[in-house]
Protein backbone atom coordinates (compact mmCIF):
# COMPACT_ATOMS: atom_id res chain seq x y z
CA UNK A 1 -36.82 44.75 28.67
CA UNK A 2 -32.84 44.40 28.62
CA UNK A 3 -33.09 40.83 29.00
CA UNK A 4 -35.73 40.21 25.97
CA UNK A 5 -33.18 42.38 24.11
CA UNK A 6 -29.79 39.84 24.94
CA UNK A 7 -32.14 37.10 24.10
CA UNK A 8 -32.93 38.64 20.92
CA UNK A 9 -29.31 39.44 19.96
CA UNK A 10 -28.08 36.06 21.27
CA UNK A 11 -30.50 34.59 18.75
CA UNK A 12 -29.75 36.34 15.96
CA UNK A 13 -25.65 35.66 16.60
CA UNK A 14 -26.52 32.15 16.29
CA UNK A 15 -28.92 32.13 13.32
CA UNK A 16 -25.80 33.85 11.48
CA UNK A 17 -23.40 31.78 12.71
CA UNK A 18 -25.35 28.55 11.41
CA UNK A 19 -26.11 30.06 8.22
CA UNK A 20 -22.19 30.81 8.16
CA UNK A 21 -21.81 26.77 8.95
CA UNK A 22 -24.10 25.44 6.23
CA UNK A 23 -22.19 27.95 3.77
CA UNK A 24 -18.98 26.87 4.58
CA UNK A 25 -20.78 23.26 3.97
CA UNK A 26 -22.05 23.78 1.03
CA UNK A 27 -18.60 25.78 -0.37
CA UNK A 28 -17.03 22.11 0.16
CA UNK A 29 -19.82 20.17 -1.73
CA UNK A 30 -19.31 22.41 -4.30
CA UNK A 31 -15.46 22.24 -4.28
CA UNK A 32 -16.16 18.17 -4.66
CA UNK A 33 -18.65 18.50 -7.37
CA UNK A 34 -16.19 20.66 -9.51
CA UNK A 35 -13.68 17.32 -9.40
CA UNK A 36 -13.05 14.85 -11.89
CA UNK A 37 -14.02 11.30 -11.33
CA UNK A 38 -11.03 9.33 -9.94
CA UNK A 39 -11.49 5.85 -11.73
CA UNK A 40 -8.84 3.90 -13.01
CA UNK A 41 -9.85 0.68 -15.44
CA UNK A 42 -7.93 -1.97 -13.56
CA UNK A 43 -7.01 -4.59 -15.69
CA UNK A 44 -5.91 -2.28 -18.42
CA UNK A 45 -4.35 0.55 -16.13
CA UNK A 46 -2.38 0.28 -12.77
CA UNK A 47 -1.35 2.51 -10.71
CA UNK A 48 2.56 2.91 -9.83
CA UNK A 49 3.34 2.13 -6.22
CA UNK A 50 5.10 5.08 -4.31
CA UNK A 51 8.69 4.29 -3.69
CA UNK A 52 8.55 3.13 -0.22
CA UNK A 53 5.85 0.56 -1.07
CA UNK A 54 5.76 -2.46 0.71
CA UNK A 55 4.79 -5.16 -1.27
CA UNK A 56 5.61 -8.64 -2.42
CA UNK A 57 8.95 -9.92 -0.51
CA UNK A 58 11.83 -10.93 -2.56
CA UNK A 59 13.75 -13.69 -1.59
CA UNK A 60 18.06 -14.28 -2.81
CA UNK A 61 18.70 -17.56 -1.19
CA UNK A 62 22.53 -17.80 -2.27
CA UNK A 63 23.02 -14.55 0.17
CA UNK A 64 21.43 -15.96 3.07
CA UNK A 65 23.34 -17.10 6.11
CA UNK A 66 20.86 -18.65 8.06
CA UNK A 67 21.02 -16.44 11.01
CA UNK A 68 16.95 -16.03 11.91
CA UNK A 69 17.49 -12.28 12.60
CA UNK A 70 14.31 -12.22 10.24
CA UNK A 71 12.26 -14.79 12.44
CA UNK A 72 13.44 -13.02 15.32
CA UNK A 73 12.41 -9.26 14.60
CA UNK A 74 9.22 -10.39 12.44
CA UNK A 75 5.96 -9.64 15.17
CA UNK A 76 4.56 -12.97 14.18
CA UNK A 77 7.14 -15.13 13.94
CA UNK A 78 6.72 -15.66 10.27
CA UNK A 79 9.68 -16.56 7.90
CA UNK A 80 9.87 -20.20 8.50
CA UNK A 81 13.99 -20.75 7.99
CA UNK A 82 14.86 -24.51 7.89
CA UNK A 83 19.09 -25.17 8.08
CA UNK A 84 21.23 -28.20 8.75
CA UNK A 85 24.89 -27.08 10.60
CA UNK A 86 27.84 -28.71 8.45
CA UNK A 87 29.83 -29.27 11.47
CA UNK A 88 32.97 -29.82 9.17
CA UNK A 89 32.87 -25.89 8.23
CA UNK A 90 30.71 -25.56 11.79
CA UNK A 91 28.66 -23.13 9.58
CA UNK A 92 24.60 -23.21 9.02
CA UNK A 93 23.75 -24.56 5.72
CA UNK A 94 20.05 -22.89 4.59
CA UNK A 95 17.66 -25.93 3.71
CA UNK A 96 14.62 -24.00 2.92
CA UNK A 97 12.78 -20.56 3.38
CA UNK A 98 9.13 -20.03 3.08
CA UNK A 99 6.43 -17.16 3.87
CA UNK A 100 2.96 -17.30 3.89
CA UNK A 101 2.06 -13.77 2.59
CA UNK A 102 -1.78 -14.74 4.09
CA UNK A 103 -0.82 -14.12 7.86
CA UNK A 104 2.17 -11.50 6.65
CA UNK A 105 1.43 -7.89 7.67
CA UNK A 106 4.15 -6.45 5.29
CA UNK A 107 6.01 -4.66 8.07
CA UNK A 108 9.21 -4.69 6.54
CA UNK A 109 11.22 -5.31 9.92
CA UNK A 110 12.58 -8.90 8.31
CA UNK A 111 13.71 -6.53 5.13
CA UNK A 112 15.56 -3.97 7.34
CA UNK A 113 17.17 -6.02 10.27
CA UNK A 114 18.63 -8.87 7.68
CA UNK A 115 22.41 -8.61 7.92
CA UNK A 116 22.98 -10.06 4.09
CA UNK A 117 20.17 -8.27 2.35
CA UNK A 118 18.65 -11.15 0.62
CA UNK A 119 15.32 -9.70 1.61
CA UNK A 120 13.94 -6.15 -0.23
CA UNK A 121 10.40 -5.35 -0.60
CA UNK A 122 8.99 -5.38 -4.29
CA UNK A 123 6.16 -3.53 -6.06
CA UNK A 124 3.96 -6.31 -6.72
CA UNK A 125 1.11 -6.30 -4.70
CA UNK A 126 -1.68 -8.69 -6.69
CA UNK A 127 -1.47 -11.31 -4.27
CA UNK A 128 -5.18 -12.55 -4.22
CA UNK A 129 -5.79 -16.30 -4.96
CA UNK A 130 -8.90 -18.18 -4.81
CA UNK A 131 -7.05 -20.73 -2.42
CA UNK A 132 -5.62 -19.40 0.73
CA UNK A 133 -3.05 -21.93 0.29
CA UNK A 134 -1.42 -20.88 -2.93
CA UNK A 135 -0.15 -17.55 -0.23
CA UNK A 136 2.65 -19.96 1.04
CA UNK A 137 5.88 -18.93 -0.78
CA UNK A 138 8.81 -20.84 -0.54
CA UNK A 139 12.16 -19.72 -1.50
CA UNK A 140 11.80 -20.96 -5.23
CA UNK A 141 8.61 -18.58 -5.51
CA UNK A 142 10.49 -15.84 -3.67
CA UNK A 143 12.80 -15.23 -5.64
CA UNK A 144 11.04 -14.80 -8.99
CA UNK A 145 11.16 -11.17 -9.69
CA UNK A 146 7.67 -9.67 -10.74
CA UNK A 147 7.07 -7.92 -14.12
CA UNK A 148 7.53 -4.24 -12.98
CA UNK A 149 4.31 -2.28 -13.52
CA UNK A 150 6.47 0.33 -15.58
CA UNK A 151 8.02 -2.24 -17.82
CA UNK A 152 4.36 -4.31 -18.57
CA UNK A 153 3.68 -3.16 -21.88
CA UNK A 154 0.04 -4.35 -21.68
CA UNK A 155 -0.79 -2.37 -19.02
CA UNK A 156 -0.88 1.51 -19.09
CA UNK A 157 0.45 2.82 -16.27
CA UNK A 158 -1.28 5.95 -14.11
CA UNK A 159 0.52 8.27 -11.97
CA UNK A 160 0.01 8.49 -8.64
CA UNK A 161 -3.76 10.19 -8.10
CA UNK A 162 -2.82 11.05 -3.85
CA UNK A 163 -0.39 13.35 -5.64
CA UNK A 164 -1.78 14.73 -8.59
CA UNK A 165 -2.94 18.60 -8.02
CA UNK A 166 -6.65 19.15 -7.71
CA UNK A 167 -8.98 19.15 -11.20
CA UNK A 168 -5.93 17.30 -13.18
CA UNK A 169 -5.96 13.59 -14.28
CA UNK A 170 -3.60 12.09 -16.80
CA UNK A 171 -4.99 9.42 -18.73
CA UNK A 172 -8.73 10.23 -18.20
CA UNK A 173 -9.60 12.12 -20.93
CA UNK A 174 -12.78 9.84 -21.91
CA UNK A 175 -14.45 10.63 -18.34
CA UNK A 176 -14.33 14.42 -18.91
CA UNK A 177 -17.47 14.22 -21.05
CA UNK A 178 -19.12 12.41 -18.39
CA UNK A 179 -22.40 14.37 -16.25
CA UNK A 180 -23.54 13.60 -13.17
């Protein structure tokens, strides 16, 4: 008799212990059906990178000395540095600098380790081309400066959504009216 009784009990503990589980479920689909869409119209609005973004590399080619710390620390290999030594001065003389931002895995190690700092990181991170090709900057194309996403006055900009508190979105007004 004791033992039909423990099996009894034992059931019922678990019955309300997985109806506890699919409550606790269903409190979090809930939570997520309470939130505002998070859609941004791309063209028209971009989001501003966080400040430790690593994006588009930016290239000062009077600053550099030629040393291939960059090549050296890089896991790939990738800055391609191309010098002549003026054996008068018995100094490296930079020829070119290129970096094909299709095999580039935007560590940042060339940006850190470079003794001169004629490498930083930029914002810009629309880097897709039709042409896999077009990826291959040289040191002409590195050193452009992008439009910053702040300064574009075509564009409106959108905070950053990772840190915006739950329920508020700046900009979105329109998709308030929206039902699922």
């Amino acid at each position: 008799m004791f033992s039909t009784v423990n099996k009894f009990r034992d059931y019922c503990q678990q019955a309300v212990q997985a109806a506890r589980y699919i409550g606790q479920g269903f409190v979090v689909t809930l939570d997520h059906m309470n939130r505002l869409p998070i859609t941004i119209q791309y063209p028209y609005e971009k989001l501003i990178p966080s400040e430790r973004f690593r994006g588009r590399i930016h290239f000062e080619f009077d600053k550099c000395i030629a040393c291939e710390v960059c090549v050296r620390v890089c896991p790939i290999n990738l800055p391609v540095v191309d010098w002549e030594l003026k054996k008068n001065m018995r100094k490296k003389k930079l020829k070119s600098y290129s970096i094909d931002f299709g095999i580039c895995i935007f560590c940042g190690n060339c940006v850190e380790y470079c003794p001169t700092n004629c490498l930083s990181m930029t914002e810009e991170y629309e880097l897709s081309t039709y042409d896999r090709h077009e990826l291959n900057y040289d040191q002409i194309a590195l050193g452009r400066l992008p439009i910053s996403v702040i300064e574009d006055p075509t564009i409106q900009t959108v905070s950053n959504l990772a840190s915006l508190s739950k329920g508020v979105m700046e900009g979105h007004s329109n998709l308030r009216n929206i039902t699922w």
